[in-house]
C-alpha atoms as a PDB file:
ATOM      1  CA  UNK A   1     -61.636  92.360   5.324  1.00  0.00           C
ATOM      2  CA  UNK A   2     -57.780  92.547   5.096  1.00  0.00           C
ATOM      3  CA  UNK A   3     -57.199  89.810   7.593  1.00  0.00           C
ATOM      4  CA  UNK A   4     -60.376  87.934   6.668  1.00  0.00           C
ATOM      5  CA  UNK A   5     -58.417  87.474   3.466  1.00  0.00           C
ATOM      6  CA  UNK A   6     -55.026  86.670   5.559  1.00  0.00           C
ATOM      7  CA  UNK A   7     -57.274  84.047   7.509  1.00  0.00           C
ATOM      8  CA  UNK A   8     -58.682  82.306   4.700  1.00  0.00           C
ATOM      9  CA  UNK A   9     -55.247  82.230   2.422  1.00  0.00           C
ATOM     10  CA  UNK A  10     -53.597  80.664   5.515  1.00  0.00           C
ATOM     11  CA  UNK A  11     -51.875  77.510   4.873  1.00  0.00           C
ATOM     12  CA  UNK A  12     -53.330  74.470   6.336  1.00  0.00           C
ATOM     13  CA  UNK A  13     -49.928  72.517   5.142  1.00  0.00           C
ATOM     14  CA  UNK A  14     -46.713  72.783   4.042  1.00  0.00           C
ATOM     15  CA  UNK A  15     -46.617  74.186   0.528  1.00  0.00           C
ATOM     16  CA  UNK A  16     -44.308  72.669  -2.408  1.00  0.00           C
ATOM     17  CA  UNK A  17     -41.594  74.705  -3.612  1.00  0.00           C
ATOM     18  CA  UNK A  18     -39.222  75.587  -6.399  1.00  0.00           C
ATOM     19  CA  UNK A  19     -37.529  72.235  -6.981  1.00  0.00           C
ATOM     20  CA  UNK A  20     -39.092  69.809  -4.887  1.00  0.00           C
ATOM     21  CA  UNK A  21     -39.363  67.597  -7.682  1.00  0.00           C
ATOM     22  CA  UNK A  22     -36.088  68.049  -8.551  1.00  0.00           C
ATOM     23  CA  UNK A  23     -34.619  66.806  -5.236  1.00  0.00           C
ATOM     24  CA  UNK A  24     -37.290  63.858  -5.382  1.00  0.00           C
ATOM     25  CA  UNK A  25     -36.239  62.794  -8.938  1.00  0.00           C
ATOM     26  CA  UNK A  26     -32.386  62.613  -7.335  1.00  0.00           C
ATOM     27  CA  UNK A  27     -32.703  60.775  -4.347  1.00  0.00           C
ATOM     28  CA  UNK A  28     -35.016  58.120  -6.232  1.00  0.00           C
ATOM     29  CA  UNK A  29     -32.510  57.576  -8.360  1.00  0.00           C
ATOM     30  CA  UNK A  30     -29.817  56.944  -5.824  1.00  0.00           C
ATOM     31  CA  UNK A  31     -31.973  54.746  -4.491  1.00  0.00           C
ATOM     32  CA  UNK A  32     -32.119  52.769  -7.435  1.00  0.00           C
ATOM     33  CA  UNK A  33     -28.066  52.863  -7.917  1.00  0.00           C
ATOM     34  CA  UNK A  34     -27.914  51.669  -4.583  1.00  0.00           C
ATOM     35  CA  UNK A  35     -30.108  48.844  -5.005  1.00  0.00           C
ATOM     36  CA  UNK A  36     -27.831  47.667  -8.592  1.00  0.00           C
ATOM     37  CA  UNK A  37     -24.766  48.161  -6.672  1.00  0.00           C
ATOM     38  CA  UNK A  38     -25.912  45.853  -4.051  1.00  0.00           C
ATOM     39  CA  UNK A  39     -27.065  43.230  -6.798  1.00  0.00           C
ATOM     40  CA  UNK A  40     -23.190  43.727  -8.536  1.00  0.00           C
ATOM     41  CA  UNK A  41     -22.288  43.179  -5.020  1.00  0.00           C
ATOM     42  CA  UNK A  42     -24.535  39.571  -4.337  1.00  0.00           C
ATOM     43  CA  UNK A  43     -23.556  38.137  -7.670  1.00  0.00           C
ATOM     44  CA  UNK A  44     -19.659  38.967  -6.580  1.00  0.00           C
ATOM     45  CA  UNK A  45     -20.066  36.931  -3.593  1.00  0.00           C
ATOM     46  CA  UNK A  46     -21.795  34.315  -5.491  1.00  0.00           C
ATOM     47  CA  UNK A  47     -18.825  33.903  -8.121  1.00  0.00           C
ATOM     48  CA  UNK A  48     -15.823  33.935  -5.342  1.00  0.00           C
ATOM     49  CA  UNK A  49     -17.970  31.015  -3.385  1.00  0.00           C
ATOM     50  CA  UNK A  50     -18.085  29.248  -6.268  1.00  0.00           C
ATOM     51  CA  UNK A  51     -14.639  29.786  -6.846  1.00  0.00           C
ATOM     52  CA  UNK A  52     -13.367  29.397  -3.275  1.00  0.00           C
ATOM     53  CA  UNK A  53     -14.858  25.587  -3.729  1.00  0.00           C
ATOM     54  CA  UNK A  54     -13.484  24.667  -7.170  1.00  0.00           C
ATOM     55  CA  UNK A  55     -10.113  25.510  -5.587  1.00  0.00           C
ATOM     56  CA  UNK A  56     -10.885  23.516  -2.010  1.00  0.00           C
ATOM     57  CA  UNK A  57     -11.944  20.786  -4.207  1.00  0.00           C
ATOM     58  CA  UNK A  58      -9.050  20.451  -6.038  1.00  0.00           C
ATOM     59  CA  UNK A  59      -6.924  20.789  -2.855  1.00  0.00           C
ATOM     60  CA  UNK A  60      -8.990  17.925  -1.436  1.00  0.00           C
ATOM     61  CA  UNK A  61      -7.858  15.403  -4.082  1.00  0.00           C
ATOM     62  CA  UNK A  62      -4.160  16.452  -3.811  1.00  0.00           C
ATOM     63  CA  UNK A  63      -4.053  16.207  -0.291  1.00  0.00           C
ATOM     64  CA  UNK A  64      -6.330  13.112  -0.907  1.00  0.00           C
ATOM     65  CA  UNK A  65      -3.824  11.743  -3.206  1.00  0.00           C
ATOM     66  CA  UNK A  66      -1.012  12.516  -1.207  1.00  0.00           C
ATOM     67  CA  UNK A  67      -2.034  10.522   1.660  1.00  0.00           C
ATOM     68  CA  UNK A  68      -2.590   8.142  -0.335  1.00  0.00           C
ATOM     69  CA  UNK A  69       1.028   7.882  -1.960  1.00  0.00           C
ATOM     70  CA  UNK A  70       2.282   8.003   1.633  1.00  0.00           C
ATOM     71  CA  UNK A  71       0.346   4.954   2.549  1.00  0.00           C
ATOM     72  CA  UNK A  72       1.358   2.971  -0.441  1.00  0.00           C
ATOM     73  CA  UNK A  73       5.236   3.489   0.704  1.00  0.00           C
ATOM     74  CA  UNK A  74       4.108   2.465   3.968  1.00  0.00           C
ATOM     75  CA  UNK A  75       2.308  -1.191   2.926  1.00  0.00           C
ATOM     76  CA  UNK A  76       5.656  -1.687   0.671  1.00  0.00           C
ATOM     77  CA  UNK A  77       7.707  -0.995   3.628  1.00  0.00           C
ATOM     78  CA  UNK A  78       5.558  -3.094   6.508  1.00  0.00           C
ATOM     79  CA  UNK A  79       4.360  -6.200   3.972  1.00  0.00           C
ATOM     80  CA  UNK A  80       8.616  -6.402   3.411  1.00  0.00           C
ATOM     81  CA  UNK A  81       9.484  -6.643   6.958  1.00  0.00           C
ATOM     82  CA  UNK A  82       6.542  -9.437   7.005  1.00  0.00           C
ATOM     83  CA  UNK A  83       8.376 -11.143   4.121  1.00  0.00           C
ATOM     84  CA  UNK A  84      11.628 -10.655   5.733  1.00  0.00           C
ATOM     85  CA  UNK A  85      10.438 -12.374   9.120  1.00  0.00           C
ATOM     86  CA  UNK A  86       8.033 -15.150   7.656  1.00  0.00           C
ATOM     87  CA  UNK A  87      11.563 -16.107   5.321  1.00  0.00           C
ATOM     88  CA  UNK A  88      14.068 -16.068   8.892  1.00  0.00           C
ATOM     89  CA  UNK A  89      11.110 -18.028  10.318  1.00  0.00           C
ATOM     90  CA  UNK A  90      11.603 -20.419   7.734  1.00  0.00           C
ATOM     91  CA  UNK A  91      15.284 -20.975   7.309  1.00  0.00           C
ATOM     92  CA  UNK A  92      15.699 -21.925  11.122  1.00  0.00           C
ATOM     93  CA  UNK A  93      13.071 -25.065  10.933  1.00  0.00           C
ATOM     94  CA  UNK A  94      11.885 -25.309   7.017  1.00  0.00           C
ATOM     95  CA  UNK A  95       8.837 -24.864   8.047  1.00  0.00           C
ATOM     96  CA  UNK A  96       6.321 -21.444   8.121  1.00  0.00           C
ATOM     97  CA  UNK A  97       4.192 -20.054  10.990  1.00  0.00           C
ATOM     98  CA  UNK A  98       1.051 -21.015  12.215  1.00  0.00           C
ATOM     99  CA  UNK A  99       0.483 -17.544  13.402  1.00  0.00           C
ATOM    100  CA  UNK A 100       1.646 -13.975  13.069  1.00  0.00           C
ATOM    101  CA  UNK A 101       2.454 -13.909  16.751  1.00  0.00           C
ATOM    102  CA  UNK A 102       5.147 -16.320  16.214  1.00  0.00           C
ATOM    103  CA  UNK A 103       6.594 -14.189  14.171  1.00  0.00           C
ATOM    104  CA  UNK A 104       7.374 -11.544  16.996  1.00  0.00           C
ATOM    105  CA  UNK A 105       8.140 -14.604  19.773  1.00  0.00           C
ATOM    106  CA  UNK A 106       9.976 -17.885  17.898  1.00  0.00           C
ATOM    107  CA  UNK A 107       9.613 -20.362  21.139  1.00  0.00           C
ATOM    108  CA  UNK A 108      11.026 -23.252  18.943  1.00  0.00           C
ATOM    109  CA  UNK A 109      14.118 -22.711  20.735  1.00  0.00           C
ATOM    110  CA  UNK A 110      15.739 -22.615  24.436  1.00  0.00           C
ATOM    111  CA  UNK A 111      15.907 -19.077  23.873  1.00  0.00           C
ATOM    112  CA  UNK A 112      13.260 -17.169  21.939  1.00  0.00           C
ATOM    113  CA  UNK A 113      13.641 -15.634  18.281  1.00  0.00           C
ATOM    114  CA  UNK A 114      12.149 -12.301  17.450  1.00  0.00           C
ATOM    115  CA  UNK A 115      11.743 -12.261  13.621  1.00  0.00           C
ATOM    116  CA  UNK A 116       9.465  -9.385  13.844  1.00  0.00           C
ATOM    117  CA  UNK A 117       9.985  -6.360  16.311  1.00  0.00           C
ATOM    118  CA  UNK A 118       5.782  -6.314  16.274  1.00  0.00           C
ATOM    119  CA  UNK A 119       3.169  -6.599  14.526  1.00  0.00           C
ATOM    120  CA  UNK A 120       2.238  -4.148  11.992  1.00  0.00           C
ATOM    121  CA  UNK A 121      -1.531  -2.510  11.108  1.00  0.00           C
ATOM    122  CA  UNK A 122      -2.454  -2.796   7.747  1.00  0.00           C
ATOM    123  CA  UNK A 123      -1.624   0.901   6.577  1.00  0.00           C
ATOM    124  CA  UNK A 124      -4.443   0.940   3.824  1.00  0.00           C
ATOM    125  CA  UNK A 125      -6.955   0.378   6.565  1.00  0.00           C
ATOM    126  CA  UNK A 126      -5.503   1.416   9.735  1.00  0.00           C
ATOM    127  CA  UNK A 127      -6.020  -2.013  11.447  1.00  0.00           C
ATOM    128  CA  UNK A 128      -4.298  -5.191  11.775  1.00  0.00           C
ATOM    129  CA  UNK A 129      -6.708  -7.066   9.477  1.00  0.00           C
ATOM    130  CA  UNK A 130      -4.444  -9.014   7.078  1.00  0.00           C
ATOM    131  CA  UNK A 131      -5.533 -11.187   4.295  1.00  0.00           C
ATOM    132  CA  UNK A 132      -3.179 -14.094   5.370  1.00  0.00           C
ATOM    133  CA  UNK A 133      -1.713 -16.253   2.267  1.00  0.00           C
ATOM    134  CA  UNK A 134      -1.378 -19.883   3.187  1.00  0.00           C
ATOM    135  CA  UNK A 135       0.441 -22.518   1.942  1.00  0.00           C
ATOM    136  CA  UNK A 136      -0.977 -24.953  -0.225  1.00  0.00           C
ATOM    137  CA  UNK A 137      -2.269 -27.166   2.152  1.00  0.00           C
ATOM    138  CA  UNK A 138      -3.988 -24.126   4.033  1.00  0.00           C
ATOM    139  CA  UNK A 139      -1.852 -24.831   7.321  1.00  0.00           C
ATOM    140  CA  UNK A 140       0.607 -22.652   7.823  1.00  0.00           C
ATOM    141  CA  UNK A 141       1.369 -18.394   6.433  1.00  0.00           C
ATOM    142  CA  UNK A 142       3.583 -17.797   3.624  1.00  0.00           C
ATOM    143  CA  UNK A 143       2.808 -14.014   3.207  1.00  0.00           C
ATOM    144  CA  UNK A 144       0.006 -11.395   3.715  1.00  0.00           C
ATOM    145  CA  UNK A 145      -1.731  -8.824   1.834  1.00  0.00           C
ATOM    146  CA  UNK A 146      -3.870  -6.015   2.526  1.00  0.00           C
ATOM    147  CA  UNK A 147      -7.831  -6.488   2.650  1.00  0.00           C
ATOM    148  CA  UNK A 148      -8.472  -3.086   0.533  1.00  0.00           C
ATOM    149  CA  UNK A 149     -10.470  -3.198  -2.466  1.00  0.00           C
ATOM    150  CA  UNK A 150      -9.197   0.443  -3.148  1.00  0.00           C
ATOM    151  CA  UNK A 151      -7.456   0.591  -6.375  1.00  0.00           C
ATOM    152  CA  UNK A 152      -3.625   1.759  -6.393  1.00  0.00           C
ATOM    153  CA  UNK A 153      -2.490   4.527  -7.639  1.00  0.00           C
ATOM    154  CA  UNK A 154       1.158   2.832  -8.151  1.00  0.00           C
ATOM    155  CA  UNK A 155       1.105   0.905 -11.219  1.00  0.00           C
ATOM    156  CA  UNK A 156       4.714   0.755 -12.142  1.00  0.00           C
ATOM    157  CA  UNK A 157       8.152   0.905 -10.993  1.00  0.00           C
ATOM    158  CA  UNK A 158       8.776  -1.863  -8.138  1.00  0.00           C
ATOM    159  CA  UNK A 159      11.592  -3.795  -6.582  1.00  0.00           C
ATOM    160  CA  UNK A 160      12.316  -6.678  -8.600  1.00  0.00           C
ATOM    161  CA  UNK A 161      10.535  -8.445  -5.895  1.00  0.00           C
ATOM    162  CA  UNK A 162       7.504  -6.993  -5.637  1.00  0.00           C
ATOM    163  CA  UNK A 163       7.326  -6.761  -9.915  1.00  0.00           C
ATOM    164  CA  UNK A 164       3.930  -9.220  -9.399  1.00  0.00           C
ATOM    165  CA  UNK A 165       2.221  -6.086  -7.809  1.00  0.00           C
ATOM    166  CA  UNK A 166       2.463  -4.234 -11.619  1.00  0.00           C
ATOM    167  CA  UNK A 167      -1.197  -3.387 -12.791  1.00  0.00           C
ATOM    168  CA  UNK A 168      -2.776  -4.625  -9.608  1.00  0.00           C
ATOM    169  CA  UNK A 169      -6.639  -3.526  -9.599  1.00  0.00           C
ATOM    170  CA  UNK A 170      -6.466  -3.564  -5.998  1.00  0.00           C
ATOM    171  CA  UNK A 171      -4.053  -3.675  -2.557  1.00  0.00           C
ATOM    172  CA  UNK A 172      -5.787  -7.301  -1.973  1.00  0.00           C
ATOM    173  CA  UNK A 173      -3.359  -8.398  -5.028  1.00  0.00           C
ATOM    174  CA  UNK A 174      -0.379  -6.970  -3.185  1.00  0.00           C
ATOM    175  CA  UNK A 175       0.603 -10.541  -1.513  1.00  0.00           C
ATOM    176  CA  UNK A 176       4.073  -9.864   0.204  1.00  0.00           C
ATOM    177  CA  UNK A 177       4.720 -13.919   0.081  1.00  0.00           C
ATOM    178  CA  UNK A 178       8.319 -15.527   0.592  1.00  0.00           C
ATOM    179  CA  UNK A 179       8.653 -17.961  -2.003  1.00  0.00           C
ATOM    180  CA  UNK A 180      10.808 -21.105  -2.027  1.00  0.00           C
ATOM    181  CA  UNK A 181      13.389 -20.911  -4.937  1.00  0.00           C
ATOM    182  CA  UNK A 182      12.087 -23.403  -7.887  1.00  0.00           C
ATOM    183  CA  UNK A 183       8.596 -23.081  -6.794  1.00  0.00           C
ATOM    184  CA  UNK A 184       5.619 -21.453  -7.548  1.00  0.00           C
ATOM    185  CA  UNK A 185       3.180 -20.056  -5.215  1.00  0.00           C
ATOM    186  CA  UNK A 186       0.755 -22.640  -6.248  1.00  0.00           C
ATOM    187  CA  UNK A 187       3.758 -25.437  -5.582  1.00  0.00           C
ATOM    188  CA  UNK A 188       4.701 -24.323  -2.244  1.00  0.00           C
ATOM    189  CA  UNK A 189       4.573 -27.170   0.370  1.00  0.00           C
ATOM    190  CA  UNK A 190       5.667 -26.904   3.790  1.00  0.00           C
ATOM    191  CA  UNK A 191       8.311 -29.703   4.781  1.00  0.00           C
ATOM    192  CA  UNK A 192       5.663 -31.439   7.353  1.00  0.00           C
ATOM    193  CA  UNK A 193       3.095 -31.614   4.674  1.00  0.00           C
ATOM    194  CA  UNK A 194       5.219 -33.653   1.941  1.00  0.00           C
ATOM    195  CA  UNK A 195       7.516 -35.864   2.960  1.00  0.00           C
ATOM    196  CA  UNK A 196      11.433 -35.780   1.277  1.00  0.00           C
ATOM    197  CA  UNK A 197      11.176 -38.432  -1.655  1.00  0.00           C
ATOM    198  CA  UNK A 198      13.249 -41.860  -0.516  1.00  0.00           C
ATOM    199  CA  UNK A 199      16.709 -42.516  -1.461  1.00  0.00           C
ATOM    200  CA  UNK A 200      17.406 -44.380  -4.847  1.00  0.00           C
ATOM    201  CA  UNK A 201      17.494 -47.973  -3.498  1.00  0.00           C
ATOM    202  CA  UNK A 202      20.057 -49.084  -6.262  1.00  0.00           C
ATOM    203  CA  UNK A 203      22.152 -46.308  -4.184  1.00  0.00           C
ATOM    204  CA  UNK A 204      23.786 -47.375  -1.667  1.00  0.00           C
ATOM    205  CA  UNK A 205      26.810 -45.494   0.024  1.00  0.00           C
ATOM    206  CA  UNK A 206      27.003 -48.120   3.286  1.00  0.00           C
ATOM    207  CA  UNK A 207      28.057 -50.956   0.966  1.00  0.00           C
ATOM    208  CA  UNK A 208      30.803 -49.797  -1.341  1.00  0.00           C
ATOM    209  CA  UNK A 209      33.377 -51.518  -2.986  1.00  0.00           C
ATOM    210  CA  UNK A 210      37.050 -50.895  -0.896  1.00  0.00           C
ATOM    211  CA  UNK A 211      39.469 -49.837  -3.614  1.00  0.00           C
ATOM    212  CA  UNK A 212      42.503 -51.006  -3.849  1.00  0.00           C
ATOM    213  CA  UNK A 213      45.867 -50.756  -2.907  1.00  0.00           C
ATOM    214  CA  UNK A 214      47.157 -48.550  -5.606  1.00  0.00           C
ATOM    215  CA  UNK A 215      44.189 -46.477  -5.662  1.00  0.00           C
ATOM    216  CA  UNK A 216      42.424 -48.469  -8.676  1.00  0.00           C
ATOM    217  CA  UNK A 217      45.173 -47.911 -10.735  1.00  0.00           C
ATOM    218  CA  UNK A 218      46.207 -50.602 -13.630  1.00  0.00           C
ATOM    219  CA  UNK A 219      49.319 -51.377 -13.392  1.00  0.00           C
ATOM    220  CA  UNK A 220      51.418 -53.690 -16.358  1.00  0.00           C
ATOM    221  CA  UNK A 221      52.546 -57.165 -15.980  1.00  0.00           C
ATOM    222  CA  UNK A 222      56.422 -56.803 -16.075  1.00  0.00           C
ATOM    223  CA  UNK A 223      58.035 -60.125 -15.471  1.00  0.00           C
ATOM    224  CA  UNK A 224      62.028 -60.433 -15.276  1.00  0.00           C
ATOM    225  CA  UNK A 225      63.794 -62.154 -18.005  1.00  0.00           C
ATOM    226  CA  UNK A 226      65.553 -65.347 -17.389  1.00  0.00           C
ATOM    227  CA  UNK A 227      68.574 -65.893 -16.556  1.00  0.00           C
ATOM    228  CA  UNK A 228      70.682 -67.626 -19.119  1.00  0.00           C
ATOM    229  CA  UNK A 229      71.873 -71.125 -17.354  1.00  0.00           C
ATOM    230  CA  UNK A 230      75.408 -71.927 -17.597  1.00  0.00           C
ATOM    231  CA  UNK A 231      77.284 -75.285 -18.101  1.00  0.00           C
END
């Protein structure tokens, strides 16, 4: 009877004990601390991306901006030396280029003229696409400019030269031009275009009067008295 009773009070599992629930109260709630400290943890990583590309944004404009200064020194610099060529082209003939290419090679003469060491990219763009400036018949170049649209960000400050460039919505008004003294840029003619305007006929140095003698000079009509006569 005594092991009948053993047999049928036998386990058929494992029994619960003393603080079971205890234990299973504690780890389900580290579970759930773990789970919040991983959602602190997501919204972190959220808040230092967002952060990390505020700041490369604003390092994109500077740098953007710097480049861009940089290649505003460099159009100054490269539409001067054009300026500086196109005006030696001119004062040995009186007359501009028909090209840019003559400005590097000047065969006008027995022996070439180099005006320009070479010819210079457009630093805005990167490529030697110039907006050419002609003269007022559309001939020959008096200048160049730069074929960006972009807007600059120097407004202010130039050479006394360059003082047309103030305000300038875009690089396109940049025109590096070598202007004739007591002309506009709208007056400029090149010397084959207009002929000189003819002498003043009532002018004429090849028939002048011969001065003379006494250089012009007036001179007063002093006559000898006469000589008493004697008897």
């Amino acid at each position: 009877m005594y092991i009948a009773g053993l047999r049928r009070t036998r386990p058929t599992g494992q029994r619960s004990r003393p603080g079971d629930e205890v234990c299973g109260g504690q780890q389900a709630g580290a579970v759930h601390r773990g789970g919040r400290q991983r959602g602190f943890t997501f919204i972190g990583l959220l808040i230092a991306v967002v952060i990390l590309g505020v700041m490369l944004t604003a390092v994109s404009r500077v740098w953007k901006t710097t480049v861009q200064r940089e290649r505003e020194a460099q159009l100054i610099w490269v539409g001067h030396q054009y300026r500086l060529a196109i005006a030696s082209y001119y004062s040995r003939g009186n007359r501009f280029p028909d090209t840019l290419e003559q400005l590097v090679v000047d065969e006008r003469f027995p022996l070439p003229l180099h005006h320009l060491r070479r010819l210079y990219a457009d630093p805005m763009t990167g490529k030697a696409d110039w907006t050419l400036v002609l003269t007022a018949d559309g001939q020959r170049i008096m200048g160049v400019a730069s074929s960006s649209n972009a807007k600059p960000i120097k407004q202010a400050g130039f050479d006394l030269v360059d003082t047309d460039f103030e305000h300038a919505d875009c690089y396109c008004a940049w025109q590096f031009v070598h202007k004739l003294r007591g002309f506009g840029r709208s007056a400029v003619r090149d010397s084959t275009s207009s002929p000189p305007a003819p002498a003043d006929p009532g002018f004429n140095p090849g028939h002048l009067e011969p001065l003379p003698r006494n250089g012009g000079l007036l001179t007063p009509d002093i006559t000898p008295p006469a000589q008493p006569t004697t008897h």
